[in-house]
Every structure is written in C-alpha cells, then in structure tokens.
N, C-alpha and C. Protein backbone atom coordinates (compact mmCIF):
# COMPACT_ATOMS: atom_id res chain seq x y z
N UNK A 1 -19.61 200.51 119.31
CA UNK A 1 -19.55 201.69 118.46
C UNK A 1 -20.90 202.38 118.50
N UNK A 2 -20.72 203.43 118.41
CA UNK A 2 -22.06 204.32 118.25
C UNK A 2 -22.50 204.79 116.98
N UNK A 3 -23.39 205.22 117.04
CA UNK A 3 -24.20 205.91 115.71
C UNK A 3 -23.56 207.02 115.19
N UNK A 4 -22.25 207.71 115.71
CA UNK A 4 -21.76 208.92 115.46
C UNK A 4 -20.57 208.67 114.91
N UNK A 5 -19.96 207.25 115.37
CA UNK A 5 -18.73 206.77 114.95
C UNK A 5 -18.52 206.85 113.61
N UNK A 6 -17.77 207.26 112.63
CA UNK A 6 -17.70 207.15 111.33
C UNK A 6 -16.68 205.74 111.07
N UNK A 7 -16.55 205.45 111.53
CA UNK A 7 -15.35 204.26 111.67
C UNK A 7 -13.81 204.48 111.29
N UNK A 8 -13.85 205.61 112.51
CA UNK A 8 -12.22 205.84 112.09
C UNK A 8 -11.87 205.20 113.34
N UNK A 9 -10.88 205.79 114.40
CA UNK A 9 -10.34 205.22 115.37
C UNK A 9 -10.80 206.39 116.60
N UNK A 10 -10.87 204.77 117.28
CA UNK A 10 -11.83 205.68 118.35
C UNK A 10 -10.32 205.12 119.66
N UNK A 11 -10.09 206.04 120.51
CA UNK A 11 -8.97 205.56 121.36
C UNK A 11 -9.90 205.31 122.83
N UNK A 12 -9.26 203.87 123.40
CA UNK A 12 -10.32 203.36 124.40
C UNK A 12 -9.07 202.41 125.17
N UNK A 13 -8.81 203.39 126.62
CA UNK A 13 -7.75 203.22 127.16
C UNK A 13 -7.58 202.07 127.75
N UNK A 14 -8.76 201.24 128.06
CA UNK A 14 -8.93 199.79 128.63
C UNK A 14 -8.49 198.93 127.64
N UNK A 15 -7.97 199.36 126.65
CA UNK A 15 -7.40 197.97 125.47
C UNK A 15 -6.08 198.46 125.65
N UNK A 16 -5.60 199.19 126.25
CA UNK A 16 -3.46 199.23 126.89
C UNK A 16 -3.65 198.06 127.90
N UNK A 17 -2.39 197.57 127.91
CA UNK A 17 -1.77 196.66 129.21
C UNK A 17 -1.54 197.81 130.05
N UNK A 18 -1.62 197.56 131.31
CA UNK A 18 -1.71 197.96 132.62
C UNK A 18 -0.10 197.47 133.08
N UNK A 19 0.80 198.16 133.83
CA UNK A 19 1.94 197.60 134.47
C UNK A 19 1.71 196.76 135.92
N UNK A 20 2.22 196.22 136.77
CA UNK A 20 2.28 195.95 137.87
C UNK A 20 1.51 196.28 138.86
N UNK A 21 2.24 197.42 139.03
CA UNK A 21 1.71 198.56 140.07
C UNK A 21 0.06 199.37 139.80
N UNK A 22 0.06 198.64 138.59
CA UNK A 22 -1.68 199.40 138.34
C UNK A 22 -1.54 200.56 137.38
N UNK A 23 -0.61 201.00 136.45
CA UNK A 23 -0.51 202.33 135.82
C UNK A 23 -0.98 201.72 134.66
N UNK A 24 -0.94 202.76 133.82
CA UNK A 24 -0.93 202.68 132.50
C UNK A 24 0.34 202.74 132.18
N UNK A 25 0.37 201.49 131.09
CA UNK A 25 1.65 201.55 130.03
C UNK A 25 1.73 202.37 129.06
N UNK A 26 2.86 202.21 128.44
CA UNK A 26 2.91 203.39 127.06
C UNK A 26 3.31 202.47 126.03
N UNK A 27 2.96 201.31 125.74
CA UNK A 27 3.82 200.86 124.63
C UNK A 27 4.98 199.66 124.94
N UNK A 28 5.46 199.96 123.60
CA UNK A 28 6.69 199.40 123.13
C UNK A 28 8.19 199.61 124.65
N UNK A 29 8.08 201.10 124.72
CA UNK A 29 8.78 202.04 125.63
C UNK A 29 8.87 201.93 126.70
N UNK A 30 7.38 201.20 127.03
CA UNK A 30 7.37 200.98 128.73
C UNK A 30 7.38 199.42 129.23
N UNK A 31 7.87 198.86 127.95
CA UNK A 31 7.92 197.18 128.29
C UNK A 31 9.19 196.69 129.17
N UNK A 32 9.23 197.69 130.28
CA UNK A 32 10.27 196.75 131.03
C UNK A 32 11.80 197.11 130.91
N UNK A 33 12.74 196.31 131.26
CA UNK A 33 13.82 196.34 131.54
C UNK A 33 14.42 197.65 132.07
N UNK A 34 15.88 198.23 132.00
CA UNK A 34 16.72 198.94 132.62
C UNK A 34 16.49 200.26 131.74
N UNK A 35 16.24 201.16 132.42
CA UNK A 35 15.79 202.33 132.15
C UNK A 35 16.77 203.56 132.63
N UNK A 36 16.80 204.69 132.30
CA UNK A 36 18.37 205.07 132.47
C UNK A 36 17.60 206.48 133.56
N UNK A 37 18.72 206.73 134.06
CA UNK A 37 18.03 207.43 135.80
C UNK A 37 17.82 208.54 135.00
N UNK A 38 16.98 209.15 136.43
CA UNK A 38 16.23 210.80 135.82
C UNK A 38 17.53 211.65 135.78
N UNK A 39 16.89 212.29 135.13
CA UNK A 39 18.08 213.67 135.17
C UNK A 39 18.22 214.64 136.69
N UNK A 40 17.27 214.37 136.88
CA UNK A 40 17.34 215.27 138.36
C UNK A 40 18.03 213.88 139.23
N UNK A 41 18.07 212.94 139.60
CA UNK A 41 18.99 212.60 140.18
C UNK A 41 20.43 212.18 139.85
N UNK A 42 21.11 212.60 138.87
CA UNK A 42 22.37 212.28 138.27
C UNK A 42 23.24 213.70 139.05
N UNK A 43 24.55 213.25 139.67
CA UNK A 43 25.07 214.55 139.69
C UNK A 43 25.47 215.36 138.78
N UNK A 44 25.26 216.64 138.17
CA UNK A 44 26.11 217.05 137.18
C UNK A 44 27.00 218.73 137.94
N UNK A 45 28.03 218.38 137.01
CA UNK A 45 28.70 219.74 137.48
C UNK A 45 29.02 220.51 136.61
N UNK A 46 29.92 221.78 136.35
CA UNK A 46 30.39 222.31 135.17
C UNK A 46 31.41 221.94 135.54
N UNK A 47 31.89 220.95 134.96
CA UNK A 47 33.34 220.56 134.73
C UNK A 47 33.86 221.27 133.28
N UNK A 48 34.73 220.41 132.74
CA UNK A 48 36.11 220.86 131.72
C UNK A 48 35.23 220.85 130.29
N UNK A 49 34.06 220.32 130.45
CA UNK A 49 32.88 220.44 129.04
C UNK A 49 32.34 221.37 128.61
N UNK A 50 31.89 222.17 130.02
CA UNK A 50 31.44 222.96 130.18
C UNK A 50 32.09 224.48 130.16
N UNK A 51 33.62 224.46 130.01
CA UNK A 51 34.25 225.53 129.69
C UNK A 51 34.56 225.36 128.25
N UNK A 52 34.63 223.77 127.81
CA UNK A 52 35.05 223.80 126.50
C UNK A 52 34.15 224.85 125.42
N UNK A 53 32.95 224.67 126.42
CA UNK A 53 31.82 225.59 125.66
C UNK A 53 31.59 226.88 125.92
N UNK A 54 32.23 227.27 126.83
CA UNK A 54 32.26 228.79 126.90
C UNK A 54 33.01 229.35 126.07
N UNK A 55 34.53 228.93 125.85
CA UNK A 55 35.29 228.80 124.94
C UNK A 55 34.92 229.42 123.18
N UNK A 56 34.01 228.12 123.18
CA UNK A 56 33.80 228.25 121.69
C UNK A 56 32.73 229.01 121.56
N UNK A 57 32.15 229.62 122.71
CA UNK A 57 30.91 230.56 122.42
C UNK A 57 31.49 232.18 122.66
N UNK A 58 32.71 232.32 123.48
CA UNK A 58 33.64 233.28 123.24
C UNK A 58 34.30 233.42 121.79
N UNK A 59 34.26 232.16 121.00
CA UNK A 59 35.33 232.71 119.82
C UNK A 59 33.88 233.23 118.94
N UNK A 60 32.70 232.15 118.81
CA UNK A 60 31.54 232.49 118.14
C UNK A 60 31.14 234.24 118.46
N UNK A 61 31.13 234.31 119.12
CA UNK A 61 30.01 235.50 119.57
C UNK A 61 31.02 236.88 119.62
N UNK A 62 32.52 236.81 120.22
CA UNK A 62 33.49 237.70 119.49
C UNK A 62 34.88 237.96 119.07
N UNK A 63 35.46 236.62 118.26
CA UNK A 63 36.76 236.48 117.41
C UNK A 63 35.96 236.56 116.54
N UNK A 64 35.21 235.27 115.93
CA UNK A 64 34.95 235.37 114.37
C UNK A 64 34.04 236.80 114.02
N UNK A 65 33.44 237.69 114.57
CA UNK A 65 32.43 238.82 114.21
C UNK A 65 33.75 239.92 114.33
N UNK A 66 34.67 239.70 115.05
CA UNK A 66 36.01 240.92 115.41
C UNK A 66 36.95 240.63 113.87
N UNK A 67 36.71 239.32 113.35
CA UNK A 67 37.61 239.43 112.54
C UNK A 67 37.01 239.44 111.36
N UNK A 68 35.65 239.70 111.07
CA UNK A 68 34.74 239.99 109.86
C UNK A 68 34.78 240.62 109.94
N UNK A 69 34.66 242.00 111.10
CA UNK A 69 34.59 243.87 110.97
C UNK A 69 35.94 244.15 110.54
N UNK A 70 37.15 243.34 111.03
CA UNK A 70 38.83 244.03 110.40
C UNK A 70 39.11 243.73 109.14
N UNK A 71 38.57 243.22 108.73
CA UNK A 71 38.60 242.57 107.27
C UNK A 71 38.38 243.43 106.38
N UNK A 72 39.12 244.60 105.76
CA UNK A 72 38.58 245.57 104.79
C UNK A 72 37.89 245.33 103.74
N UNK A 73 37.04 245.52 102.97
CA UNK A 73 36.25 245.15 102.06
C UNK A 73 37.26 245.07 100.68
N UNK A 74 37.80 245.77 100.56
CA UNK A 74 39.22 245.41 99.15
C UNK A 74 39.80 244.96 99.21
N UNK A 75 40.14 243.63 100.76
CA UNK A 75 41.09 242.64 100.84
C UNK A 75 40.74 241.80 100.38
N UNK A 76 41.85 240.80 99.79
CA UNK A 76 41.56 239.48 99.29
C UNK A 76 41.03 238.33 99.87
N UNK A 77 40.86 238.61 101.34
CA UNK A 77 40.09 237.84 101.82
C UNK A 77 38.78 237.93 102.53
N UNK A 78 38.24 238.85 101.68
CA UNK A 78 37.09 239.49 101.99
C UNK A 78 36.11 238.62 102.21
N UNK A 79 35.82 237.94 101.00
CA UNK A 79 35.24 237.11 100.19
C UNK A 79 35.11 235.76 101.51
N UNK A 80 36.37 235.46 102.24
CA UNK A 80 36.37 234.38 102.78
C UNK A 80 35.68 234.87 103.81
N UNK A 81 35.96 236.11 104.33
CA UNK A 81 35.57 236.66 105.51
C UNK A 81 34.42 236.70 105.43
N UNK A 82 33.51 236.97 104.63
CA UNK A 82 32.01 237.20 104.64
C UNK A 82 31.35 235.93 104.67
N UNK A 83 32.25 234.57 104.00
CA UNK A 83 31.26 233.57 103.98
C UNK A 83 31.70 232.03 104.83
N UNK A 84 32.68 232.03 105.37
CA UNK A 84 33.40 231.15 106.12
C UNK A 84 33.47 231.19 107.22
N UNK A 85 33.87 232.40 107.66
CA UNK A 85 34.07 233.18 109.65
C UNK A 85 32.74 232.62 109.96
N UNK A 86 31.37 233.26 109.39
CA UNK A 86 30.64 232.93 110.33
C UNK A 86 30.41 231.45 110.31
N UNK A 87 30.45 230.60 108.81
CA UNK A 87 29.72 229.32 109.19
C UNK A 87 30.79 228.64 110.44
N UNK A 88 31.90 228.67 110.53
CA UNK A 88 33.13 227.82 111.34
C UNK A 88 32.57 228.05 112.55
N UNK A 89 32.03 229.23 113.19
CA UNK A 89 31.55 229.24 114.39
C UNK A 89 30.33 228.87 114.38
N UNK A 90 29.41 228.85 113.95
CA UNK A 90 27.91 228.11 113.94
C UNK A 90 28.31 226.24 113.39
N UNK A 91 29.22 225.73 112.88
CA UNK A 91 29.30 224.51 112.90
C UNK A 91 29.94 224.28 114.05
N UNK A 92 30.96 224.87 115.09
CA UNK A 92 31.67 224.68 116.28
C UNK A 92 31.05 224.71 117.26
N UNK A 93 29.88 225.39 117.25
CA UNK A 93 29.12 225.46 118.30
C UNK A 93 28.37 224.42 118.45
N UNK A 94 27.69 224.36 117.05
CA UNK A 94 26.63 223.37 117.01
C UNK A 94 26.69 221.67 117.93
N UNK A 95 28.12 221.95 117.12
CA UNK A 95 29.04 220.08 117.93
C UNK A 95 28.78 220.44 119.15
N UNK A 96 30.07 221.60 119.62
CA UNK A 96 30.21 221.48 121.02
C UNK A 96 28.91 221.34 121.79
N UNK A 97 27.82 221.98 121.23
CA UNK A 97 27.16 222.36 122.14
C UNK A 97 26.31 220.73 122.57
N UNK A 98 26.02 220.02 121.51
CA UNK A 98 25.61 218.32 121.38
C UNK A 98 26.58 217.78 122.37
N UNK A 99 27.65 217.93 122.16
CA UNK A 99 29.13 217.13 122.81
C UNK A 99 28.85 217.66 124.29
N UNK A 100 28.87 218.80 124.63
CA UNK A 100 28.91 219.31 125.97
C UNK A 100 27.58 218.84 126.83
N UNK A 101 26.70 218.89 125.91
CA UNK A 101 25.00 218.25 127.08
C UNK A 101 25.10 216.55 127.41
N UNK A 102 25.94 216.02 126.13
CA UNK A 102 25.05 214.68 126.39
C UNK A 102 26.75 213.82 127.19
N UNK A 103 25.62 212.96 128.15
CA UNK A 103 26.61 212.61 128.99
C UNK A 103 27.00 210.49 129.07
N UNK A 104 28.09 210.38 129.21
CA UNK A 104 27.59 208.75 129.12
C UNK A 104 27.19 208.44 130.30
C-alpha cells in the first residue's frame, strides 16, 4: 500500500486466477463447465416467431390506434377505448416480443 491509499479497495489484477490458456478469469462465471454457443454461430432464421411478431406489431401500431380514432367520444365505450386498446397492445407486444428473441 502506498501513502495515498486511504484504505479503500485498491483492484490488483494478479490476485484473479488465471485460466489454462493464460487469460484472465472473471469469477464465479468463468469457472468452467458448458457454456452455451455464441450467437453468431447459432443458425437463426425468421421462421413462424418471427411473423408471430409482425402480426402483433401490425395489430399494435394499426388496429388498436384505428379503433381508438372510430370510437366516438359519446360512445359508451369510449372510456374503454381510451384506456384498454392501448395497454392490450403494449402488454402483447411486450410478451411477444421476449417470446419471439429468446430461443431454446
């Protein structure tokens, strides 16, 4: 320690374990075992997930906004229209859109 040190934490990369090959480890994270492949080498395609989400970004972006503008303001379901239409498409998306990226 030096004269400048206040004695907080000083980070001093020679106290990590080293892997095999000579790298630096990271931890907990890099202790080994089966590790799941990069993303750049996995094939991916737009398959049937991937329309599911076009889908629901077609009803988001213009059914539910087409059917909040037809909605006259003195209808009785005005009320629903102003506060329901939009959340149903921002919770539909939200899923799909989780559901559609992640892959087993």
């Amino acid at each position: 320690m030096s004269s400048s040190d206040d004695g907080g934490y000083v980070h001093d990369p020679a106290a990590f374990d080293t892997d095999a090959d000579g790298e630096q480890g990271d931890g907990p994270a890099d202790s080994g075992g089966d590790e799941p492949p990069h993303p750049a080498t996995v094939d991916r395609e737009f398959d049937w997930r991937g329309w599911v989400l076009v889908g629901v970004l077609c009803f988001a972006f213009l059914v539910a906004p087409a059917a909040i503008y037809l909605v006259p303001p003195g209808a009785e379901g005005y009320r629903f229209a102003l506060l329901i239409l939009p959340l149903v498409p921002a919770l539909l998306l939200a899923i799909t859109a989780v559901w559609a990226t992640t892959r087993p």
